[in-house]
N, C-alpha and C. Protein backbone atom coordinates (compact mmCIF):
# COMPACT_ATOMS: atom_id res chain seq x y z
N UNK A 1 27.64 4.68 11.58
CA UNK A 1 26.84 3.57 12.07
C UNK A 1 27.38 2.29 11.45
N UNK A 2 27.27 0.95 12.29
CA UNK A 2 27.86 0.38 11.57
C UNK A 2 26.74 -0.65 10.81
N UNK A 3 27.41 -1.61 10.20
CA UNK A 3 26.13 -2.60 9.51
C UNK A 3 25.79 -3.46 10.24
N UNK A 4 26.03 -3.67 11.69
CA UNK A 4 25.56 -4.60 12.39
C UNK A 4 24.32 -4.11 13.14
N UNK A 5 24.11 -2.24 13.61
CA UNK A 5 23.38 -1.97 13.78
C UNK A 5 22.59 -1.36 12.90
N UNK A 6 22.44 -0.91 11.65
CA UNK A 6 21.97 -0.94 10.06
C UNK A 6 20.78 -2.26 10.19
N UNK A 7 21.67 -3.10 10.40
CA UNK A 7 20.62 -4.82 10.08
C UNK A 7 20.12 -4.99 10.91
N UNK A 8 19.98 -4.47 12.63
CA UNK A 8 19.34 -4.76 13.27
C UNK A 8 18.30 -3.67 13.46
N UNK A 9 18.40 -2.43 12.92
CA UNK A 9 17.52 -1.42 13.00
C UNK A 9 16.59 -2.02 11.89
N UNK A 10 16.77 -2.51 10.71
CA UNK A 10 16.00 -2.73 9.72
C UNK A 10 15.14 -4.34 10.13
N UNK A 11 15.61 -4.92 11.03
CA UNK A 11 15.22 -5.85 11.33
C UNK A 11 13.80 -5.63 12.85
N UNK A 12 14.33 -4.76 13.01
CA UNK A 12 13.05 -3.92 13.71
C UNK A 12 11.91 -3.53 13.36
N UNK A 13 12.27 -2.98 12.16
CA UNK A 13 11.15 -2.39 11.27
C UNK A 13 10.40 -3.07 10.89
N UNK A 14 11.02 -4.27 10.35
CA UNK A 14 10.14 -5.73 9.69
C UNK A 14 9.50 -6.14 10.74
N UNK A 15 10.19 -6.60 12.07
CA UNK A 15 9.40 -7.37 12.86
C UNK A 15 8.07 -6.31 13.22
N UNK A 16 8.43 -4.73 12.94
CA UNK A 16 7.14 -3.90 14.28
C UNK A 16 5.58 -4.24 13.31
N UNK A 17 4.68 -4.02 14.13
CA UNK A 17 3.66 -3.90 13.16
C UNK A 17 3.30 -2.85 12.87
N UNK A 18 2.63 -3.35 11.07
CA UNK A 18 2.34 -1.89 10.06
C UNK A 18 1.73 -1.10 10.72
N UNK A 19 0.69 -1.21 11.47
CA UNK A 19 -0.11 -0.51 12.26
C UNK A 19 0.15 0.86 13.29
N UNK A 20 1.35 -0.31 13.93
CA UNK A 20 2.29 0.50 15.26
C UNK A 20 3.12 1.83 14.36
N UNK A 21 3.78 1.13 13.32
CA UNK A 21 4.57 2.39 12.51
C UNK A 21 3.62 3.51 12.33
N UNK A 22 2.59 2.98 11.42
CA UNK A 22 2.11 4.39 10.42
C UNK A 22 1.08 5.25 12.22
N UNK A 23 1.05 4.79 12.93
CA UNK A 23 -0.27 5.40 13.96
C UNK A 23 0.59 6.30 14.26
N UNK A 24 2.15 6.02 15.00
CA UNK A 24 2.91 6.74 15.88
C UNK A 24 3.33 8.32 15.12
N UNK A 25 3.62 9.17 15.77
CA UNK A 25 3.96 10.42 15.34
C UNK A 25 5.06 10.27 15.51
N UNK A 26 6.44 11.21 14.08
CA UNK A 26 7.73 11.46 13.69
C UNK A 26 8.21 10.82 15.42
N UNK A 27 8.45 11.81 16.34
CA UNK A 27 9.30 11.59 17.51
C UNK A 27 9.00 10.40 18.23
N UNK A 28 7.49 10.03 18.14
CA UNK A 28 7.40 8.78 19.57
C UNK A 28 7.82 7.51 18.40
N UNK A 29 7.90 7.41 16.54
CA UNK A 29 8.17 6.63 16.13
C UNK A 29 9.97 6.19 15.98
N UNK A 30 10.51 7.48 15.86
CA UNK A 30 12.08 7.25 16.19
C UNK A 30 12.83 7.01 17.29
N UNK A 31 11.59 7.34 18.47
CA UNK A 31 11.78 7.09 19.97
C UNK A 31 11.57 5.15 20.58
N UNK A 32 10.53 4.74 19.70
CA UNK A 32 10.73 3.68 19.63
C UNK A 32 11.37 2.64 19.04
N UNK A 33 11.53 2.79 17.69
CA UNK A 33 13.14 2.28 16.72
C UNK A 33 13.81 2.17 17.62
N UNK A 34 14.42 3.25 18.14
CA UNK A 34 16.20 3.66 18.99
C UNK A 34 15.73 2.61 20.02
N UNK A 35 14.65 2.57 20.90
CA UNK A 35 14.48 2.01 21.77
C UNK A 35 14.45 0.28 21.62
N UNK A 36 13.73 -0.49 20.70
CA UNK A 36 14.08 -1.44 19.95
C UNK A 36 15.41 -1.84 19.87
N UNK A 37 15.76 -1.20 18.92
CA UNK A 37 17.04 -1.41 18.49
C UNK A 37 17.91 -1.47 19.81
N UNK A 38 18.33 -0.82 20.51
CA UNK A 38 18.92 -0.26 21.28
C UNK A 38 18.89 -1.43 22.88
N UNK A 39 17.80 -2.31 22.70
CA UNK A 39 17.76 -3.52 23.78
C UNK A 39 18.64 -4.06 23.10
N UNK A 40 19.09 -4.85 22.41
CA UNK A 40 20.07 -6.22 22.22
C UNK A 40 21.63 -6.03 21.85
N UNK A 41 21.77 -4.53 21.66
CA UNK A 41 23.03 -3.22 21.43
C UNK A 41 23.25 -2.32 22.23
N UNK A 42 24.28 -2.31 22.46
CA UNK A 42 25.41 -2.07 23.93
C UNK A 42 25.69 -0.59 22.71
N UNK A 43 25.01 0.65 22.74
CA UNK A 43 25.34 1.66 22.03
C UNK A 43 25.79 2.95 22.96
N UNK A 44 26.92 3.74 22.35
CA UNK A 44 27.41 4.75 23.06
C UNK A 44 26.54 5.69 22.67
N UNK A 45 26.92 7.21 23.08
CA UNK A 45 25.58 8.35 22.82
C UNK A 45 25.77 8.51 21.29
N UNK A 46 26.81 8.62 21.29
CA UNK A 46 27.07 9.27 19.74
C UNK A 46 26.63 8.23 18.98
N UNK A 47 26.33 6.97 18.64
CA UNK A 47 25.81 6.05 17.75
C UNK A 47 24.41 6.47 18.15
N UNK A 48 23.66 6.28 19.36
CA UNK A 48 22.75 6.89 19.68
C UNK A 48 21.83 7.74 18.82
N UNK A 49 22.81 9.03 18.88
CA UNK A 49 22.37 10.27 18.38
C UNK A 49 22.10 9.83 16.76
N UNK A 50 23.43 9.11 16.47
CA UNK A 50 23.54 8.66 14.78
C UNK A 50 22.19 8.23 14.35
N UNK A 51 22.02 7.01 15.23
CA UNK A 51 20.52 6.44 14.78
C UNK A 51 19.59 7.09 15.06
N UNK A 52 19.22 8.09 15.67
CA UNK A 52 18.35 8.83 15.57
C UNK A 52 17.63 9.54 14.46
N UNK A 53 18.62 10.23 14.46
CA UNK A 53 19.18 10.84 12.91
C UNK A 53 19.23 10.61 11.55
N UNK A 54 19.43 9.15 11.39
CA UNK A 54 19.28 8.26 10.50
C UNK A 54 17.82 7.73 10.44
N UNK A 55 17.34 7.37 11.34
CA UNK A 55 15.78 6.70 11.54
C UNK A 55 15.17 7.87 10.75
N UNK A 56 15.11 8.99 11.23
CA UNK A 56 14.44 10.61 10.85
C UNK A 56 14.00 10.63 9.75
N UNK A 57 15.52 10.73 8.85
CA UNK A 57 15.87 10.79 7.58
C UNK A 57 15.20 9.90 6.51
N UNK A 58 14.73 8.51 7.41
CA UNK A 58 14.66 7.86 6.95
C UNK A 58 12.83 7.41 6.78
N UNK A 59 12.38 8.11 7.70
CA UNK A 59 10.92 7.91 8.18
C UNK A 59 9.94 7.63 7.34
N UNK A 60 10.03 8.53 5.95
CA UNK A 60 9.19 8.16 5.18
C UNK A 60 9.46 6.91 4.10
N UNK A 61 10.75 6.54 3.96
CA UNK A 61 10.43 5.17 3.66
C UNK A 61 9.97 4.01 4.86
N UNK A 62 10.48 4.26 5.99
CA UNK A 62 10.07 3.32 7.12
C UNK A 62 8.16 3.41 6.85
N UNK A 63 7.36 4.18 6.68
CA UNK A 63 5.79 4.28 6.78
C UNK A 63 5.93 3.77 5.40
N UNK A 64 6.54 3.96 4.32
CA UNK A 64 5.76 3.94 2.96
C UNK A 64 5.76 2.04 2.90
N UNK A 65 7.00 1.08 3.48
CA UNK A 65 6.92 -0.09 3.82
C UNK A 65 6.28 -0.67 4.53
N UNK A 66 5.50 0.47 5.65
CA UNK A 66 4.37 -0.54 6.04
C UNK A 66 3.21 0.14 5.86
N UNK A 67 3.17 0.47 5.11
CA UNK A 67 2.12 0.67 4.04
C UNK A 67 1.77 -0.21 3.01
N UNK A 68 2.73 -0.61 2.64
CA UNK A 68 2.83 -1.87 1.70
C UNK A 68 2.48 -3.25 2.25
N UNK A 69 3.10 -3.19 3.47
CA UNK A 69 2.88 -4.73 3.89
C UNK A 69 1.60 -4.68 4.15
N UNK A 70 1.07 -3.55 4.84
CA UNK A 70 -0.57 -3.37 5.59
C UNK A 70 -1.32 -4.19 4.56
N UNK A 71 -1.16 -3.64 2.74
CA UNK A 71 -1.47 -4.25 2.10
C UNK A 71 -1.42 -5.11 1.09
N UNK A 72 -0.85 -5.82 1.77
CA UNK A 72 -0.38 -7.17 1.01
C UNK A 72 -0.87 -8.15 1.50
C-alpha cells in the first residue's frame, strides 16, 4: 500500500464520526473505509484487497480512537 493511500485512509477515519465507527459491525465498518477511501483513488483489486486487510488488522485501534474523541 502506498503512503498516499495510508494518509488518505487515515484521513477518513478522522473525518468519519465516532459514532458511525464504534455502531458499525467488523465487515459493514471495513466496507465503508474501502468505500471512502476508495472515492477520490483510482485503486486496482489488489490494493483493494490490501486495504481491506489492513483496515481489519487494524480495527481495533480505528474504534479505540473514536472512542477517545467521543470523549474528549
Amino acid at each position: 500500500m502506498t503512503p498516499k493511500i495510508m494518509r488518505h485512509l487515515w484521513s477518513v477515519v478522522e473525518a468519519s464520526q465516532s459514532k458511525t465507527l464504534l455502531q458499525l459491525d467488523d465487515v459493514s465498518l471495513v466496507q465503508l473505509l474501502v468505500k471512502q477511501t476508495t472515492i477520490h483513488l483510482s485503486l486496482d483489486c489488489h490494493e483493494t484487497d490490501f486495504l481491506s486487510s489492513y483496515i481489519q488488522s487494524r480495527l481495533p485501534l480505528i474504534r479505540d480512537m473514536a472512542k477517545q474523541r467521543q470523549y474528549s
